[in-house]
N, C-alpha and C. Protein backbone atom coordinates (compact mmCIF):
# COMPACT_ATOMS: atom_id res chain seq x y z
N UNK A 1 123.87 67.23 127.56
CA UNK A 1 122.89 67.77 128.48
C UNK A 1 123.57 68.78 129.41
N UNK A 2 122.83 69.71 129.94
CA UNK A 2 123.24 70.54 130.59
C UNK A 2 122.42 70.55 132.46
N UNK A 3 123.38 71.40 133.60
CA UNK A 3 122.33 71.13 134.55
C UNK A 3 121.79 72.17 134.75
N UNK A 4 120.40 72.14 135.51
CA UNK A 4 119.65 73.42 136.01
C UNK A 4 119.56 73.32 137.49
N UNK A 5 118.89 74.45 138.12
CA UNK A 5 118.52 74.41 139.59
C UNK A 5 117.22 75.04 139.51
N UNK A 6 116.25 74.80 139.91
CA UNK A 6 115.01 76.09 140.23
C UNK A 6 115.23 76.45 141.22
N UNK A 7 115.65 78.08 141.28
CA UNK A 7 115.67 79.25 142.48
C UNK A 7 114.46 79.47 143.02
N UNK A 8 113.31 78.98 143.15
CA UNK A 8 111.60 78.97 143.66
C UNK A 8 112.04 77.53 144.25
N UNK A 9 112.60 76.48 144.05
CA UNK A 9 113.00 75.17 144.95
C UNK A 9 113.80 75.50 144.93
N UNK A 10 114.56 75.24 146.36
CA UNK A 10 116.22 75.01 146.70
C UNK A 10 116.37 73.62 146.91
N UNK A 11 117.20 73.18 146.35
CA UNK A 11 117.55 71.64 146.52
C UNK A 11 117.19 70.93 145.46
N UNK A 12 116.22 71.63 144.34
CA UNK A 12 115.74 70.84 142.81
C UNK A 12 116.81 71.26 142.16
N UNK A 13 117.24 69.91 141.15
CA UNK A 13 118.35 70.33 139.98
C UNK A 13 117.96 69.37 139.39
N UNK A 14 118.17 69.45 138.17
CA UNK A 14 117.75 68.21 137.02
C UNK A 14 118.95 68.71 135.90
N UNK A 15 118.49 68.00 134.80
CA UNK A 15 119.17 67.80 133.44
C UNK A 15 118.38 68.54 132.47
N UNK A 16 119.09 69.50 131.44
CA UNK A 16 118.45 70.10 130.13
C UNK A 16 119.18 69.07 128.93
N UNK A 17 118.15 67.92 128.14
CA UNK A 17 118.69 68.34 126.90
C UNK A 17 118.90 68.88 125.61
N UNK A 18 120.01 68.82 124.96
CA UNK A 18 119.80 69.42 123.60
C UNK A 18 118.51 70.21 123.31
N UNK A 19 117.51 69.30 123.17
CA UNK A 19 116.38 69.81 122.75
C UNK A 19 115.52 70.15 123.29
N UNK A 20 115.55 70.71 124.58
CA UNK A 20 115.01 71.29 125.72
C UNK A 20 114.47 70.58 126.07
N UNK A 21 114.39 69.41 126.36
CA UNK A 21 113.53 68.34 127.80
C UNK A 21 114.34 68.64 128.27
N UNK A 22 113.34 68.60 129.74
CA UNK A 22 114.31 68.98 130.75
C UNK A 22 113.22 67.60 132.08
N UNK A 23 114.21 67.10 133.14
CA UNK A 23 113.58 66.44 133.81
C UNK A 23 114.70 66.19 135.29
N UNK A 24 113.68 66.78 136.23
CA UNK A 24 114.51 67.29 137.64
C UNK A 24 114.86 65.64 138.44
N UNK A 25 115.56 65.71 139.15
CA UNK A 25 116.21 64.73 140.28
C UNK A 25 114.93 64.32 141.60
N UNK A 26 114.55 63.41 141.51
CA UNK A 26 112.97 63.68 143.02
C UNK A 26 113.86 64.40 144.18
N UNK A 27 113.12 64.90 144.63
CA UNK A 27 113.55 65.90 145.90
C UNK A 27 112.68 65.92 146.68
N UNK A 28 113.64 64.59 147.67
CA UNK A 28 112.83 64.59 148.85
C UNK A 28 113.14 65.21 150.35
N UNK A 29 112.38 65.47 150.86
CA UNK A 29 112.70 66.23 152.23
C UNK A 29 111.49 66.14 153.15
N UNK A 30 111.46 66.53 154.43
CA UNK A 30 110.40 66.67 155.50
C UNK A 30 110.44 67.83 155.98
N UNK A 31 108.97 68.55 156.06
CA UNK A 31 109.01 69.86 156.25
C UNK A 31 107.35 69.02 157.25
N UNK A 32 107.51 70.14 158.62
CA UNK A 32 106.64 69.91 159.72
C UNK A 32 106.24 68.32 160.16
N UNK A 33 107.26 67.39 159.99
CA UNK A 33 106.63 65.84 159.99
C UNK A 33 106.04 65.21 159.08
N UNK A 34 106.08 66.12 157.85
CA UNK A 34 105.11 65.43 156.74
C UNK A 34 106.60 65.14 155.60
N UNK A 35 106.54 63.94 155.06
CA UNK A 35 107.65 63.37 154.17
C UNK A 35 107.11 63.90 152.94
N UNK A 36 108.07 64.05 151.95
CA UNK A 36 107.37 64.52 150.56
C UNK A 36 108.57 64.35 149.54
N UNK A 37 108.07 63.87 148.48
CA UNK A 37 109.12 63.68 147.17
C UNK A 37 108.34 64.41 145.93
N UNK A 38 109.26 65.58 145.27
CA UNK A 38 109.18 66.58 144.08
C UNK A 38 109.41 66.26 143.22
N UNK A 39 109.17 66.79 141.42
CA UNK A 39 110.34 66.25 140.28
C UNK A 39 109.09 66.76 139.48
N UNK A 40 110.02 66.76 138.75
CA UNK A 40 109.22 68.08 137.40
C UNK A 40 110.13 67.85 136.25
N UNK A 41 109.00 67.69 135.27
CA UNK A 41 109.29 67.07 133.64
C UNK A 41 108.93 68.35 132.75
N UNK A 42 109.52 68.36 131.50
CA UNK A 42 108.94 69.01 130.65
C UNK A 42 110.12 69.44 129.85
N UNK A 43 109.66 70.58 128.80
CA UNK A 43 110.43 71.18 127.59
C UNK A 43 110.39 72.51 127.77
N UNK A 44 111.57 73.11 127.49
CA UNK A 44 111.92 74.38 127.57
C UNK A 44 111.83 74.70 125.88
N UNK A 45 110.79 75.97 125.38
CA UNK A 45 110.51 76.16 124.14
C UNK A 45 111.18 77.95 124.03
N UNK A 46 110.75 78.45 122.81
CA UNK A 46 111.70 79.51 122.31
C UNK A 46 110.54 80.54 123.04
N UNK A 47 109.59 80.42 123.59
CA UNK A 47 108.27 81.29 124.02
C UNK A 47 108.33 80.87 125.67
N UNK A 48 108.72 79.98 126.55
CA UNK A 48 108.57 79.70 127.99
C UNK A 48 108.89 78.16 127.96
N UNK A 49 108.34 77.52 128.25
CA UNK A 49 108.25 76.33 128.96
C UNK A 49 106.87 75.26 129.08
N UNK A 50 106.83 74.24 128.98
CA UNK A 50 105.52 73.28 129.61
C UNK A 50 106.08 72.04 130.52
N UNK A 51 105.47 72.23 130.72
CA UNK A 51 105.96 71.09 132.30
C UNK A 51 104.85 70.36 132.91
N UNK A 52 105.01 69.23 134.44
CA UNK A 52 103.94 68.73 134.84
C UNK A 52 105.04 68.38 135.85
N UNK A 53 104.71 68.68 136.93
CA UNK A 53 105.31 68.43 138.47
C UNK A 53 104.06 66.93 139.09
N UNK A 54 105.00 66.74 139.90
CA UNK A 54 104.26 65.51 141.18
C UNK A 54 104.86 65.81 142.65
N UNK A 55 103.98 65.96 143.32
CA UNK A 55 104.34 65.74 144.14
C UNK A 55 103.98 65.03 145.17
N UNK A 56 104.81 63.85 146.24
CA UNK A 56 103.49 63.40 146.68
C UNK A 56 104.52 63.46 148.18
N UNK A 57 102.69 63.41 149.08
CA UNK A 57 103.41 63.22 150.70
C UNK A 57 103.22 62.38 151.11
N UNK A 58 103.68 62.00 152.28
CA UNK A 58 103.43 61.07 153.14
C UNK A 58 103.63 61.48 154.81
N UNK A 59 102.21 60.86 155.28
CA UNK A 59 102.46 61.47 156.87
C UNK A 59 101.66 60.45 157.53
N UNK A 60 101.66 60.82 159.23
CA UNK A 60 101.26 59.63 160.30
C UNK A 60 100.05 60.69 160.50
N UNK A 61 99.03 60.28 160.41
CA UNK A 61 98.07 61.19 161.12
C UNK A 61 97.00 60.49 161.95
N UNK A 62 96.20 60.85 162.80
CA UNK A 62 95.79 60.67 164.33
C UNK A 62 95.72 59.47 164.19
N UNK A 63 95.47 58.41 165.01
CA UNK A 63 95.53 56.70 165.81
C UNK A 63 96.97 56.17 164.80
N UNK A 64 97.56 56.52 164.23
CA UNK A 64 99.06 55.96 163.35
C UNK A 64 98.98 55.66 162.75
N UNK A 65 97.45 56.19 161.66
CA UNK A 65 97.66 55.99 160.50
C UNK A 65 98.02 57.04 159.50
N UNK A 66 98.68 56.09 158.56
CA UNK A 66 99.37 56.79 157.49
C UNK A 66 98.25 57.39 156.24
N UNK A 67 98.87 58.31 155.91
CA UNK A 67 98.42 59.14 154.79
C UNK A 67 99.00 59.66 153.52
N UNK A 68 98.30 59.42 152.37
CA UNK A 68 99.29 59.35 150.94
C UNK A 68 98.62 60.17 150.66
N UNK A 69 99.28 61.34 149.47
CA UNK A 69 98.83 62.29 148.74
C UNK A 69 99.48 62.28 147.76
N UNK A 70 98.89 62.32 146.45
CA UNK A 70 99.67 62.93 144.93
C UNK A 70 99.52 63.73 144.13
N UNK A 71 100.20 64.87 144.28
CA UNK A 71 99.06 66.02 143.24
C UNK A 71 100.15 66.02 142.36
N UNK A 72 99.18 66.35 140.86
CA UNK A 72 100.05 66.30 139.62
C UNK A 72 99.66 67.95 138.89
N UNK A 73 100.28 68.54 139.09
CA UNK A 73 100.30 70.15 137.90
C UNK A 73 100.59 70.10 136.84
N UNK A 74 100.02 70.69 135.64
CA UNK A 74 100.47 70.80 134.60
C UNK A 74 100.82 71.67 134.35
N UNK A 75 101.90 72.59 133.94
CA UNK A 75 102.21 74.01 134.11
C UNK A 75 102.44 74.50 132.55
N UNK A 76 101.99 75.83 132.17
CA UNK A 76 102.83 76.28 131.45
C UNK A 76 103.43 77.81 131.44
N UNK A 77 104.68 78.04 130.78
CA UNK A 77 105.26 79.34 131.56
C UNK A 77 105.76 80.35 130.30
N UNK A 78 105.78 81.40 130.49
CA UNK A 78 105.67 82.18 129.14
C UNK A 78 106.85 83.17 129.50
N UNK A 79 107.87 82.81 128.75
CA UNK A 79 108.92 83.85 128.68
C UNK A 79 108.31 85.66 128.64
N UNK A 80 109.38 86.44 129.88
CA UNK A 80 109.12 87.30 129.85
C UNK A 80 110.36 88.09 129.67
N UNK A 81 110.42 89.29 128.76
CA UNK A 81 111.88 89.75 127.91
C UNK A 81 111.93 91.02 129.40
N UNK A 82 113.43 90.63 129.53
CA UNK A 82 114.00 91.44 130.63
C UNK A 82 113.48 93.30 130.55
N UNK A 83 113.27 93.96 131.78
CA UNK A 83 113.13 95.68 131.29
C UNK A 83 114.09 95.99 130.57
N UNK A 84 113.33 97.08 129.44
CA UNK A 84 113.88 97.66 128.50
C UNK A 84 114.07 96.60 127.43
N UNK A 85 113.51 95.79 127.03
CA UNK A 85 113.54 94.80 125.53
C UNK A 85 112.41 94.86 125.26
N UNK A 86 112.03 94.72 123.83
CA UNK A 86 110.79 94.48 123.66
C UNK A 86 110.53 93.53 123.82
């Protein structure tokens, strides 16, 4: 297996293997008081990529109660050949 980073996340890195699964490290952090954990699955193909991210938060909101969120994306991403390639 090999490692990656996504430069669109700073702080995501996961594992590629062999056969292009690829599946990131959760990445958690707090941004404005709200807690949140990242991580993103999927296969890297000879055309882009398919994937499915989670992410979920957690926060205190008005009288102290807590609040859960989980959104799940399904992504897919389509290789684009550098200028000047076809």
């Amino acid at each position: 297996s090999a490692q990656f980073a996504l430069t669109s996340r700073p702080g995501v890195h996961g594992v590629i293997e062999p056969d292009g699964v690829f599946i990131t490290v959760p990445y958690r952090a707090t941004q404005d008081g709200v807690r949140f954990a990242f991580q993103m699955s999927g296969r890297f193909t000879g055309t882009g990529f398919i994937a499915r991210t989670l992410t979920q938060t957690d926060a205190v909101i008005r009288y102290r109660r807590q609040q859960r969120c989980v959104v799940i994306a399904d992504l897919i991403g389509s290789r684009v050949a550098p200028v000047g390639e076809p």
